[in-house]
PDB file of N, CA and C in Angstrom:
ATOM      1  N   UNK A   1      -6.807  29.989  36.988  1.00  0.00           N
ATOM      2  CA  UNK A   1      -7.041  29.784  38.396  1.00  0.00           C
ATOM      3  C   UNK A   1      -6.622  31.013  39.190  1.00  0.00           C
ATOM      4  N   UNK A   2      -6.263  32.293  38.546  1.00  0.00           N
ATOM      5  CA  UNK A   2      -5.545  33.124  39.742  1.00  0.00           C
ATOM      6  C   UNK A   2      -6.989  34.025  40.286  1.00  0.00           C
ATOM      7  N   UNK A   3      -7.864  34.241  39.140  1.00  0.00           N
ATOM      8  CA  UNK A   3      -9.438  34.825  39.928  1.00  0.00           C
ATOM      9  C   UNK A   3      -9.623  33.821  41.098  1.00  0.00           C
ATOM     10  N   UNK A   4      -9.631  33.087  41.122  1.00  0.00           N
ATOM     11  CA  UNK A   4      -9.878  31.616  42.278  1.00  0.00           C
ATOM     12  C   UNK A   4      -8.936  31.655  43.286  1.00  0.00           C
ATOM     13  N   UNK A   5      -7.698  32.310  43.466  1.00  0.00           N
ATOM     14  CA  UNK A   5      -6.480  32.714  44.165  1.00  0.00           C
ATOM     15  C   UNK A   5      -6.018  31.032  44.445  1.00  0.00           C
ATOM     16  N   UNK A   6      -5.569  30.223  43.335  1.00  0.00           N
ATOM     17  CA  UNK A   6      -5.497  29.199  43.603  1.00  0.00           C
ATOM     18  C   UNK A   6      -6.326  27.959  44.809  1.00  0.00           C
ATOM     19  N   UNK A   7      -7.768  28.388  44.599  1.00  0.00           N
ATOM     20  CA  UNK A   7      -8.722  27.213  45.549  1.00  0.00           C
ATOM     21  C   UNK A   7      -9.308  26.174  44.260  1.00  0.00           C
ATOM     22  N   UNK A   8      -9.152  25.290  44.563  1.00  0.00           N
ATOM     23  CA  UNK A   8      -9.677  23.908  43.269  1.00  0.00           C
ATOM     24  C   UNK A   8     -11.239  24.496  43.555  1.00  0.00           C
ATOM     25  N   UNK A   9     -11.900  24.900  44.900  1.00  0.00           N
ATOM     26  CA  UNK A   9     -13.912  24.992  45.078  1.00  0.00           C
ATOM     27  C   UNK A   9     -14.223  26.067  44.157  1.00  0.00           C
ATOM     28  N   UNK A  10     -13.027  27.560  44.477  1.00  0.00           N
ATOM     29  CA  UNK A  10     -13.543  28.314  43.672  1.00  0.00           C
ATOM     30  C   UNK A  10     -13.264  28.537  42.207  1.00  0.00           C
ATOM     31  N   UNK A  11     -12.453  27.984  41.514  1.00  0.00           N
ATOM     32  CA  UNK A  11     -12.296  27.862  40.556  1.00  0.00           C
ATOM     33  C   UNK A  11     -13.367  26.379  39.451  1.00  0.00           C
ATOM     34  N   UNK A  12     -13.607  25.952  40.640  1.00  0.00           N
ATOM     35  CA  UNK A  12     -14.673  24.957  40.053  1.00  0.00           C
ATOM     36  C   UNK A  12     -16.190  25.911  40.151  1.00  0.00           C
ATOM     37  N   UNK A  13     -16.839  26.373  40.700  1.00  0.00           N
ATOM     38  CA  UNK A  13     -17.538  27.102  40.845  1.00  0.00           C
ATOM     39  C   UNK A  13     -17.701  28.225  40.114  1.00  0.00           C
ATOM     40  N   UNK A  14     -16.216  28.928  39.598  1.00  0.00           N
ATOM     41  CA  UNK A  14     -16.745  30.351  38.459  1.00  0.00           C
ATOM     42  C   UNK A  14     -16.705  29.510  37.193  1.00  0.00           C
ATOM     43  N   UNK A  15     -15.999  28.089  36.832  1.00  0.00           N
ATOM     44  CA  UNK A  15     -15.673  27.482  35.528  1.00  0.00           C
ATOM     45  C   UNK A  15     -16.399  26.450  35.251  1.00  0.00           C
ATOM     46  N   UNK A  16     -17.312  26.511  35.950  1.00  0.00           N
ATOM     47  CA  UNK A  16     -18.377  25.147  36.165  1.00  0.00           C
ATOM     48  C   UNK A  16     -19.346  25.131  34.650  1.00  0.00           C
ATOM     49  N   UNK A  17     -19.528  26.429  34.100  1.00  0.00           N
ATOM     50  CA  UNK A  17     -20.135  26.072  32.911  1.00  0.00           C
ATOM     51  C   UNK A  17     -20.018  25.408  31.988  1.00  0.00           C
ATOM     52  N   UNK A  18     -18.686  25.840  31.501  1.00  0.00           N
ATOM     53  CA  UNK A  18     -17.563  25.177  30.577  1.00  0.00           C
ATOM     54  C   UNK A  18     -16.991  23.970  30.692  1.00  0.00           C
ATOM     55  N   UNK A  19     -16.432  23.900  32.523  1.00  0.00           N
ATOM     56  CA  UNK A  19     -16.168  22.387  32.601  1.00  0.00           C
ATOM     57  C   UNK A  19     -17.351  21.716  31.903  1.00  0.00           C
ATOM     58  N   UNK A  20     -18.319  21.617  32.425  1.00  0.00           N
ATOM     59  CA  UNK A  20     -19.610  20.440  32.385  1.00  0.00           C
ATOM     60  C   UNK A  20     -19.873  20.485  30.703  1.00  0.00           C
ATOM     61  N   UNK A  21     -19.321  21.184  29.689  1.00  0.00           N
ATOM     62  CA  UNK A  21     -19.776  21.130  28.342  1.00  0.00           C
ATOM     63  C   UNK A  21     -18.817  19.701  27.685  1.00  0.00           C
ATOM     64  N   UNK A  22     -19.469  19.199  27.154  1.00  0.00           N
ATOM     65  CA  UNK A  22     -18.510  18.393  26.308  1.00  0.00           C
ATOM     66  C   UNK A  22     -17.436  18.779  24.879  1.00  0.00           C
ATOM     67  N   UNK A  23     -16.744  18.652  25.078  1.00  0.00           N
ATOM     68  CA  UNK A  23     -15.644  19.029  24.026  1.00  0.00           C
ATOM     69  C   UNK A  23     -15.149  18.057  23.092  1.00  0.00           C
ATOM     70  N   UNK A  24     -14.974  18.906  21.898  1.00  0.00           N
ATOM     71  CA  UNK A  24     -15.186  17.736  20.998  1.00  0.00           C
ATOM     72  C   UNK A  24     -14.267  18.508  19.888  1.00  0.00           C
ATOM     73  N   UNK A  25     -13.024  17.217  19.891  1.00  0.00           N
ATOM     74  CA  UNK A  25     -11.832  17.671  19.624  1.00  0.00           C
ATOM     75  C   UNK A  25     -12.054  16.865  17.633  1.00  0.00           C
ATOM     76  N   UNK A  26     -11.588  17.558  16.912  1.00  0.00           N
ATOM     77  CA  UNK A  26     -11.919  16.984  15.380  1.00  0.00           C
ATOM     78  C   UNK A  26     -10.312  16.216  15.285  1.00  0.00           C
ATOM     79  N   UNK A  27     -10.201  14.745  14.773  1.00  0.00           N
ATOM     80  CA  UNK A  27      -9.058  13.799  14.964  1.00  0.00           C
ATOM     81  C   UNK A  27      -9.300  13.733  13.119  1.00  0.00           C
ATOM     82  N   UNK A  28      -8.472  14.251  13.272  1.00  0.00           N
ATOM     83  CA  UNK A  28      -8.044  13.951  11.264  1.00  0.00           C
ATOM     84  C   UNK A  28      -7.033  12.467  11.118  1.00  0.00           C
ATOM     85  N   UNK A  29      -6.934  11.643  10.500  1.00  0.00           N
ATOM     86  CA  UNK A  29      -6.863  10.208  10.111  1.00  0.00           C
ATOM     87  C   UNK A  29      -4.934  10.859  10.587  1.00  0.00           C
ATOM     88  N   UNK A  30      -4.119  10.145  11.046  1.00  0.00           N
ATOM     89  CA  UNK A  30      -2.462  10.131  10.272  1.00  0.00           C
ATOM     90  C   UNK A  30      -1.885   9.895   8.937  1.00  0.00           C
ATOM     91  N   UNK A  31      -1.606   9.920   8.209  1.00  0.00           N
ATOM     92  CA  UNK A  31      -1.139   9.828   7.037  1.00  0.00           C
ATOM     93  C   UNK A  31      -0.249   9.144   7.174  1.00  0.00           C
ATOM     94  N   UNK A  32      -0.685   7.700   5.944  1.00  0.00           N
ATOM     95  CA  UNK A  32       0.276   6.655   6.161  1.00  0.00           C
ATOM     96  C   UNK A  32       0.880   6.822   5.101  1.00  0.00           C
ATOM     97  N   UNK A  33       2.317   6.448   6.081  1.00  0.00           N
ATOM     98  CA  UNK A  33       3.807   6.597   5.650  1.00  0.00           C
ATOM     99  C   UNK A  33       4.406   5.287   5.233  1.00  0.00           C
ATOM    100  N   UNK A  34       5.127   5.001   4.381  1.00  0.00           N
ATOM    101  CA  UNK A  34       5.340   3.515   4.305  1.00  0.00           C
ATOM    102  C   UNK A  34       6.934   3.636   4.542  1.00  0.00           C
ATOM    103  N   UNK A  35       6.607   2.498   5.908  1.00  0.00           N
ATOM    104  CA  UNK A  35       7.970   1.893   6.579  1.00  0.00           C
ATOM    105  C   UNK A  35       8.952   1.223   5.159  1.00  0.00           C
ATOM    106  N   UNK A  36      10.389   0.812   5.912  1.00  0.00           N
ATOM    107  CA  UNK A  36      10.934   0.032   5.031  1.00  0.00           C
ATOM    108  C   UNK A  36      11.414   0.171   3.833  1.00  0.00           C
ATOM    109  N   UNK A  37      11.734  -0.559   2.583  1.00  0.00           N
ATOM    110  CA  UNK A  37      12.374   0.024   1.654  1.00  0.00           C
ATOM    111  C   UNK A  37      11.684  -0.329   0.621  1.00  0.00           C
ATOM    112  N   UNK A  38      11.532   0.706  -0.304  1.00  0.00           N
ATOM    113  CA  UNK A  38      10.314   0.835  -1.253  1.00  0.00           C
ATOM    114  C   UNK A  38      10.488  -0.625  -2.400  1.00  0.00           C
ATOM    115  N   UNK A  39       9.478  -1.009  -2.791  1.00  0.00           N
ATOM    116  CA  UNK A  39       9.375  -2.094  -3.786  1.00  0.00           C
ATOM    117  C   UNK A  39       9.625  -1.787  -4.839  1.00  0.00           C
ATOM    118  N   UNK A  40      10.536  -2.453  -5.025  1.00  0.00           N
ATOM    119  CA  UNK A  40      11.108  -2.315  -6.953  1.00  0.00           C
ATOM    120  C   UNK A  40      10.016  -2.298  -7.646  1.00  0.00           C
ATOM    121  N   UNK A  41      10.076  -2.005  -9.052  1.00  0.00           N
ATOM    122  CA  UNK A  41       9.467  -2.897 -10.013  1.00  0.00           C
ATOM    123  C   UNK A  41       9.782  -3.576 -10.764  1.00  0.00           C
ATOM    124  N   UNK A  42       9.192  -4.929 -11.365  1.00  0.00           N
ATOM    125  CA  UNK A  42       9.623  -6.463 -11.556  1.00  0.00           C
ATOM    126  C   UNK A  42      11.304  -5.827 -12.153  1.00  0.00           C
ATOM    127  N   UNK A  43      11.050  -5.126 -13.560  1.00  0.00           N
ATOM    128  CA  UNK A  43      12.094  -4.719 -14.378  1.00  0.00           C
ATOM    129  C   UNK A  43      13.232  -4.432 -13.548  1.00  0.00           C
ATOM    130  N   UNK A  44      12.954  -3.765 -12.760  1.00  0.00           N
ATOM    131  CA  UNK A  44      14.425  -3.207 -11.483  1.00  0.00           C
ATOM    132  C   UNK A  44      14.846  -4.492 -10.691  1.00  0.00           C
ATOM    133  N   UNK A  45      13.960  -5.199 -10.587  1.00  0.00           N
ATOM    134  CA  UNK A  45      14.495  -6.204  -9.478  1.00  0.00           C
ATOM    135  C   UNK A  45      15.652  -7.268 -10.046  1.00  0.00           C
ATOM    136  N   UNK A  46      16.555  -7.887  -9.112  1.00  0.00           N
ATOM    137  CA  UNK A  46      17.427  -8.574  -9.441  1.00  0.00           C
ATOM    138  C   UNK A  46      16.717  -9.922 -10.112  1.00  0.00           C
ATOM    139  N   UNK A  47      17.700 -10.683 -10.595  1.00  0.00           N
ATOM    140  CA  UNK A  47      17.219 -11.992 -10.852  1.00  0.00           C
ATOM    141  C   UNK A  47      16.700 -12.905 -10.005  1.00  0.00           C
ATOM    142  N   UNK A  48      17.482 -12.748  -8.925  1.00  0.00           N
ATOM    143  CA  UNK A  48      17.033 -13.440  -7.871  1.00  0.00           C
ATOM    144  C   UNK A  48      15.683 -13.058  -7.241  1.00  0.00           C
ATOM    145  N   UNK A  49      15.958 -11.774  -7.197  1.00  0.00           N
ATOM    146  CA  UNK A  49      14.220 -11.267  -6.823  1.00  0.00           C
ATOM    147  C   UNK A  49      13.159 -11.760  -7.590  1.00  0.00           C
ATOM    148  N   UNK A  50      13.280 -11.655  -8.947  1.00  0.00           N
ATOM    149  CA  UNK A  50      12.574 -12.063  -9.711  1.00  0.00           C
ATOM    150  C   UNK A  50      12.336 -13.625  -9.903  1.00  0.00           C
ATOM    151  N   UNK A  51      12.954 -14.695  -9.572  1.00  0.00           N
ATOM    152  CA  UNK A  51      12.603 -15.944  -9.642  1.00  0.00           C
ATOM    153  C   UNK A  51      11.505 -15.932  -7.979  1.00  0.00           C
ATOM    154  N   UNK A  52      11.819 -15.125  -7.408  1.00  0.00           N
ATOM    155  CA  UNK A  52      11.103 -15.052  -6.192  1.00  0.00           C
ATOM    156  C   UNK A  52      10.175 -15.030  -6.292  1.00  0.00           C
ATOM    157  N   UNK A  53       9.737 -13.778  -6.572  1.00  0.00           N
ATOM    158  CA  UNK A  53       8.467 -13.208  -7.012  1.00  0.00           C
ATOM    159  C   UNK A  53       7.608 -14.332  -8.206  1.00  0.00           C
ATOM    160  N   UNK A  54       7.968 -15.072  -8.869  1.00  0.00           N
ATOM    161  CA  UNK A  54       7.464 -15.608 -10.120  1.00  0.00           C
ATOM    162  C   UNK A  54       7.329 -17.224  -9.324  1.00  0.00           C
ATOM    163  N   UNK A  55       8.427 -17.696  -8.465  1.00  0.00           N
ATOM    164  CA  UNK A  55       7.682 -18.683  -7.796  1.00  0.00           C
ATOM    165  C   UNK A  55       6.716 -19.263  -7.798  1.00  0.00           C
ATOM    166  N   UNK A  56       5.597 -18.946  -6.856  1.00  0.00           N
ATOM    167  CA  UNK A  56       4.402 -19.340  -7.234  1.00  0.00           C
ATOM    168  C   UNK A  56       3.824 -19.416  -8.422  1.00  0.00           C
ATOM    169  N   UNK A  57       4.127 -18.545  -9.705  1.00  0.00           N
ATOM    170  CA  UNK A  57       3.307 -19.177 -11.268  1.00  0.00           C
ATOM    171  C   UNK A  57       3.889 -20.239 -11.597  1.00  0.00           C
ATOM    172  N   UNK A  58       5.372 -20.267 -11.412  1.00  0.00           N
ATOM    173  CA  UNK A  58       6.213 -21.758 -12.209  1.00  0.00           C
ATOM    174  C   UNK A  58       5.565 -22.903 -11.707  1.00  0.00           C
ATOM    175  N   UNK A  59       5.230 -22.440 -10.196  1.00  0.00           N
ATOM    176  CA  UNK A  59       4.956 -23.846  -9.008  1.00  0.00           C
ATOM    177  C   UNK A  59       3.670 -23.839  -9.825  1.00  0.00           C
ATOM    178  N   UNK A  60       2.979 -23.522 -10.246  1.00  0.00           N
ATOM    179  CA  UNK A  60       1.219 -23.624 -10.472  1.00  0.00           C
ATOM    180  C   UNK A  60       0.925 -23.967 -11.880  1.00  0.00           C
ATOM    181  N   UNK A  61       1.048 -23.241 -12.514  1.00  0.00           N
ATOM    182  CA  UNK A  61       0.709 -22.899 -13.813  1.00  0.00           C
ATOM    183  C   UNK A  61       2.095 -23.964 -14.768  1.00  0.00           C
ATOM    184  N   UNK A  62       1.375 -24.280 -15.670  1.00  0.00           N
ATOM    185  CA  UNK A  62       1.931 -25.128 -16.779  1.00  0.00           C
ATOM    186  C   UNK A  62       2.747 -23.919 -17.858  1.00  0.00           C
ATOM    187  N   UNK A  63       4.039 -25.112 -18.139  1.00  0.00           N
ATOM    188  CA  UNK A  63       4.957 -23.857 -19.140  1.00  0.00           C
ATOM    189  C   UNK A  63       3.934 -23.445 -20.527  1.00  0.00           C
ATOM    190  N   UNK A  64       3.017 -24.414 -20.816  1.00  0.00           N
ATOM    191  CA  UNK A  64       1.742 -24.474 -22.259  1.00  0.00           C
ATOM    192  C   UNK A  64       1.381 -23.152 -21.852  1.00  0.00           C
ATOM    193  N   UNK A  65       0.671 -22.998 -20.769  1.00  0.00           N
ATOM    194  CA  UNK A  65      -0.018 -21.937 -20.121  1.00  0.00           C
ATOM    195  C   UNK A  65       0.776 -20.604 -20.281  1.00  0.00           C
ATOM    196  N   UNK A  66       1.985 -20.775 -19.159  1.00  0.00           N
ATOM    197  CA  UNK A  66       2.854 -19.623 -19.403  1.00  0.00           C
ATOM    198  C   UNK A  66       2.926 -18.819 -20.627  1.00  0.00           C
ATOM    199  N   UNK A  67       3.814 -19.884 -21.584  1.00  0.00           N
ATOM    200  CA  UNK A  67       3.863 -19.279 -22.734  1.00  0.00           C
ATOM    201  C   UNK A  67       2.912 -18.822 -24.029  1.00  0.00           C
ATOM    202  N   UNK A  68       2.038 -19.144 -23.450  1.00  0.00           N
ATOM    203  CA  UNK A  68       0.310 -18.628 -24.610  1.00  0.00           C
ATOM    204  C   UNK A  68       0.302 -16.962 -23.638  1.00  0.00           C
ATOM    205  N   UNK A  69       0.397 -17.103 -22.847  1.00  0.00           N
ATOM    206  CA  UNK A  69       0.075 -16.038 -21.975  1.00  0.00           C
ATOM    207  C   UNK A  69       1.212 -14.802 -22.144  1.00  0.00           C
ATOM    208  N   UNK A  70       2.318 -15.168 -22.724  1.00  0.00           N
ATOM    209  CA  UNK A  70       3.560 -14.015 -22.746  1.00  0.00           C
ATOM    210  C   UNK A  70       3.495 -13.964 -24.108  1.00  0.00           C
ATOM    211  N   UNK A  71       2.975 -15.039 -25.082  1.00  0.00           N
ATOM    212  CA  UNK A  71       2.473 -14.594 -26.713  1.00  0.00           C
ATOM    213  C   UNK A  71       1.513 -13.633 -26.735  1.00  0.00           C
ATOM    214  N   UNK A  72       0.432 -14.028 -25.971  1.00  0.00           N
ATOM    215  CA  UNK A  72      -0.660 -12.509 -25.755  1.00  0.00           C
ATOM    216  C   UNK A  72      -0.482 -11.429 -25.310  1.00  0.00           C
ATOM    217  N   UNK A  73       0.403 -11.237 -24.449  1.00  0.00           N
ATOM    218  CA  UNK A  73       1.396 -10.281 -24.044  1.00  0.00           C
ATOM    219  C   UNK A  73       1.831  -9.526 -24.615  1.00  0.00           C
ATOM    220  N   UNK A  74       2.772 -10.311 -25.838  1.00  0.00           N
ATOM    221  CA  UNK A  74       3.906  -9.497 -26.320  1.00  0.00           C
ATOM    222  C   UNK A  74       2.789  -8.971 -27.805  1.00  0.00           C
ATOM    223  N   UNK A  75       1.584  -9.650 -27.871  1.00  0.00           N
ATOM    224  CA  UNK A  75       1.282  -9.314 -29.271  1.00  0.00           C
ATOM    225  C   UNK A  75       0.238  -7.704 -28.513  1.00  0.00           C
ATOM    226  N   UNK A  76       0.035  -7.866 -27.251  1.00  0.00           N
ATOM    227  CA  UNK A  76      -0.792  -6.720 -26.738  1.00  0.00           C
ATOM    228  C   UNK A  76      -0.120  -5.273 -26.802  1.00  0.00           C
ATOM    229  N   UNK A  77       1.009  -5.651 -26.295  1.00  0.00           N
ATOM    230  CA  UNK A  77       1.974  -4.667 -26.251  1.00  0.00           C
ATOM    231  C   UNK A  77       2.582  -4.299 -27.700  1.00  0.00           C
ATOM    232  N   UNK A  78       2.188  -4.912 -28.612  1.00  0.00           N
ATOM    233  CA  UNK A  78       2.891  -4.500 -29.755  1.00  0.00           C
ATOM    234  C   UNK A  78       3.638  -4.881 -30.507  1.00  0.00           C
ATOM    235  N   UNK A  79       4.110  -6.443 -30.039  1.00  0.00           N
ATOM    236  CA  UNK A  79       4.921  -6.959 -30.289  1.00  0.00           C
ATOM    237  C   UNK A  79       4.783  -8.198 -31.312  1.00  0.00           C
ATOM    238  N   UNK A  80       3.792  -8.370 -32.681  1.00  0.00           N
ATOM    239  CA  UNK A  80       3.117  -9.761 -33.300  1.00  0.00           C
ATOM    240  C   UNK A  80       4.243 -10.682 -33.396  1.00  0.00           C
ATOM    241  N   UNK A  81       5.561  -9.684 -33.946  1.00  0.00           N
ATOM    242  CA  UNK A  81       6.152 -10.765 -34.357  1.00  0.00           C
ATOM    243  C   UNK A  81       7.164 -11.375 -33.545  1.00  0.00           C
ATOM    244  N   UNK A  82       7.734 -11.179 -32.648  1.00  0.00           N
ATOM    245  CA  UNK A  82       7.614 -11.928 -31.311  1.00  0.00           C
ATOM    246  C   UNK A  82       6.587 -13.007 -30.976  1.00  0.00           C
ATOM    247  N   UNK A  83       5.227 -12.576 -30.326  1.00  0.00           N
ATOM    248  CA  UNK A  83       4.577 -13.618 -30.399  1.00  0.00           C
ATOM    249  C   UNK A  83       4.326 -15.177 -31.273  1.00  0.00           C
ATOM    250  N   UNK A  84       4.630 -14.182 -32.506  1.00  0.00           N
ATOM    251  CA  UNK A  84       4.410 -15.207 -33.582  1.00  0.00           C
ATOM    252  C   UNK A  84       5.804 -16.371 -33.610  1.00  0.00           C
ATOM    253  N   UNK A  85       6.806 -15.539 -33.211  1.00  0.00           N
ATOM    254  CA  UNK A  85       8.240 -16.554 -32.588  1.00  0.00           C
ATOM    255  C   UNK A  85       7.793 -17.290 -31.704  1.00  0.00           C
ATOM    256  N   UNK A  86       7.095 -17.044 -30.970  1.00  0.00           N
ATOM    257  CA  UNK A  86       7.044 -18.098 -29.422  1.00  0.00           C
ATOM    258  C   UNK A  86       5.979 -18.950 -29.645  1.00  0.00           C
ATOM    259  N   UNK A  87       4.486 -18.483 -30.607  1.00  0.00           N
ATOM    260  CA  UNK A  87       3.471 -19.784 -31.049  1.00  0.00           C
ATOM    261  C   UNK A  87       4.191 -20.530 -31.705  1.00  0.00           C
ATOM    262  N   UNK A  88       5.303 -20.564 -32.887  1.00  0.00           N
ATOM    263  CA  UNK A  88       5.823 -21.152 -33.769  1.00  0.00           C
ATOM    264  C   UNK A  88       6.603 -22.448 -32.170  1.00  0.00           C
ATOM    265  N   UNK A  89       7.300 -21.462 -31.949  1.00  0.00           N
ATOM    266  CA  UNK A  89       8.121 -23.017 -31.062  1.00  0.00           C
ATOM    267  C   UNK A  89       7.340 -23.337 -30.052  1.00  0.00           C
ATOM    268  N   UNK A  90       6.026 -23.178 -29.363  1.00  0.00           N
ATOM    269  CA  UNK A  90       5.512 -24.803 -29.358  1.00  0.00           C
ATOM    270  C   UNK A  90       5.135 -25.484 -30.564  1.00  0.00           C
TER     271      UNK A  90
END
Protein backbone atom coordinates (compact mmCIF):
# COMPACT_ATOMS: atom_id res chain seq x y z
CA UNK A 1 0.00 0.00 0.00
CA UNK A 2 2.82 2.68 0.25
CA UNK A 3 2.66 3.27 -3.96
CA UNK A 4 -1.11 4.09 -2.92
CA UNK A 5 0.35 6.49 -0.02
CA UNK A 6 -1.97 4.62 2.16
CA UNK A 7 -5.64 5.36 0.13
CA UNK A 8 -7.85 1.88 0.27
CA UNK A 9 -9.30 3.68 -3.86
CA UNK A 10 -5.83 3.77 -4.91
CA UNK A 11 -4.48 0.83 -3.90
CA UNK A 12 -7.61 -0.97 -5.04
CA UNK A 13 -7.24 0.42 -8.41
CA UNK A 14 -3.28 -0.38 -9.14
CA UNK A 15 -4.09 -4.14 -7.36
CA UNK A 16 -7.33 -4.69 -8.90
CA UNK A 17 -5.93 -7.40 -11.19
CA UNK A 18 -4.76 -9.72 -8.72
CA UNK A 19 -7.35 -8.91 -6.18
CA UNK A 20 -10.21 -10.13 -8.63
CA UNK A 21 -8.09 -13.55 -9.45
CA UNK A 22 -9.07 -16.42 -7.45
CA UNK A 23 -6.53 -18.05 -5.27
CA UNK A 24 -6.22 -21.30 -4.66
CA UNK A 25 -4.44 -22.35 -1.68
CA UNK A 26 -3.35 -26.50 -1.92
CA UNK A 27 -4.74 -27.98 1.87
CA UNK A 28 -2.74 -31.22 2.39
CA UNK A 29 -4.95 -33.70 4.77
CA UNK A 30 -3.38 -33.29 8.87
CA UNK A 31 -1.84 -36.27 9.88
CA UNK A 32 -3.59 -38.26 12.30
CA UNK A 33 -2.07 -38.50 15.52
CA UNK A 34 -3.51 -40.87 17.97
CA UNK A 35 -4.76 -39.27 21.22
CA UNK A 36 -4.55 -41.24 24.50
CA UNK A 37 -2.66 -44.22 25.50
CA UNK A 38 -1.62 -46.68 23.01
CA UNK A 39 -3.41 -50.24 23.00
CA UNK A 40 -1.66 -53.10 24.37
CA UNK A 41 -1.55 -56.24 22.78
CA UNK A 42 -3.85 -59.08 24.12
CA UNK A 43 -0.32 -60.78 25.45
CA UNK A 44 0.68 -57.36 27.31
CA UNK A 45 -2.59 -56.74 28.71
CA UNK A 46 -3.45 -57.47 32.31
CA UNK A 47 -5.81 -60.15 33.27
CA UNK A 48 -8.28 -58.04 33.94
CA UNK A 49 -7.97 -56.39 30.63
CA UNK A 50 -8.11 -59.46 29.13
CA UNK A 51 -11.36 -60.97 30.63
CA UNK A 52 -12.57 -57.57 29.25
CA UNK A 53 -11.72 -57.75 26.05
CA UNK A 54 -12.86 -61.62 25.72
CA UNK A 55 -16.27 -60.73 27.32
CA UNK A 56 -18.30 -60.71 24.60
CA UNK A 57 -16.98 -64.40 23.13
CA UNK A 58 -17.63 -66.10 26.69
CA UNK A 59 -21.13 -64.12 26.64
CA UNK A 60 -21.80 -65.62 22.97
CA UNK A 61 -20.06 -68.41 21.90
CA UNK A 62 -20.26 -71.93 23.57
CA UNK A 63 -17.10 -73.36 25.64
CA UNK A 64 -17.60 -76.68 22.61
CA UNK A 65 -17.02 -73.82 20.24
CA UNK A 66 -14.28 -72.03 22.08
CA UNK A 67 -12.27 -74.86 22.55
CA UNK A 68 -12.35 -76.55 18.85
CA UNK A 69 -11.33 -73.11 17.92
CA UNK A 70 -8.00 -72.76 20.28
CA UNK A 71 -7.32 -76.68 19.11
CA UNK A 72 -7.17 -75.18 15.53
CA UNK A 73 -5.21 -72.58 16.75
CA UNK A 74 -2.68 -74.16 18.54
CA UNK A 75 -2.36 -76.96 15.77
CA UNK A 76 -2.01 -73.74 13.13
CA UNK A 77 0.57 -72.27 14.95
CA UNK A 78 2.46 -75.34 15.38
CA UNK A 79 1.41 -76.68 18.13
CA UNK A 80 -0.42 -80.69 17.23
CA UNK A 81 0.33 -81.85 20.30
CA UNK A 82 -1.29 -79.44 22.39
CA UNK A 83 -4.23 -79.50 20.32
CA UNK A 84 -4.35 -83.06 20.45
CA UNK A 85 -4.39 -82.44 24.58
CA UNK A 86 -7.40 -80.26 24.38
CA UNK A 87 -9.53 -82.67 21.56
CA UNK A 88 -8.68 -85.54 23.98
CA UNK A 89 -10.43 -83.67 27.07
CA UNK A 90 -13.60 -83.02 25.51
Amino acid sequence: MKSSHRMLDRFLLHNSEWLDKKLFVPVSPAPQTAKGLQEKTFSESSERSKRQKTEGLHKTTSTEELSFATAMSLQGSGNPSAAKLLHEGL
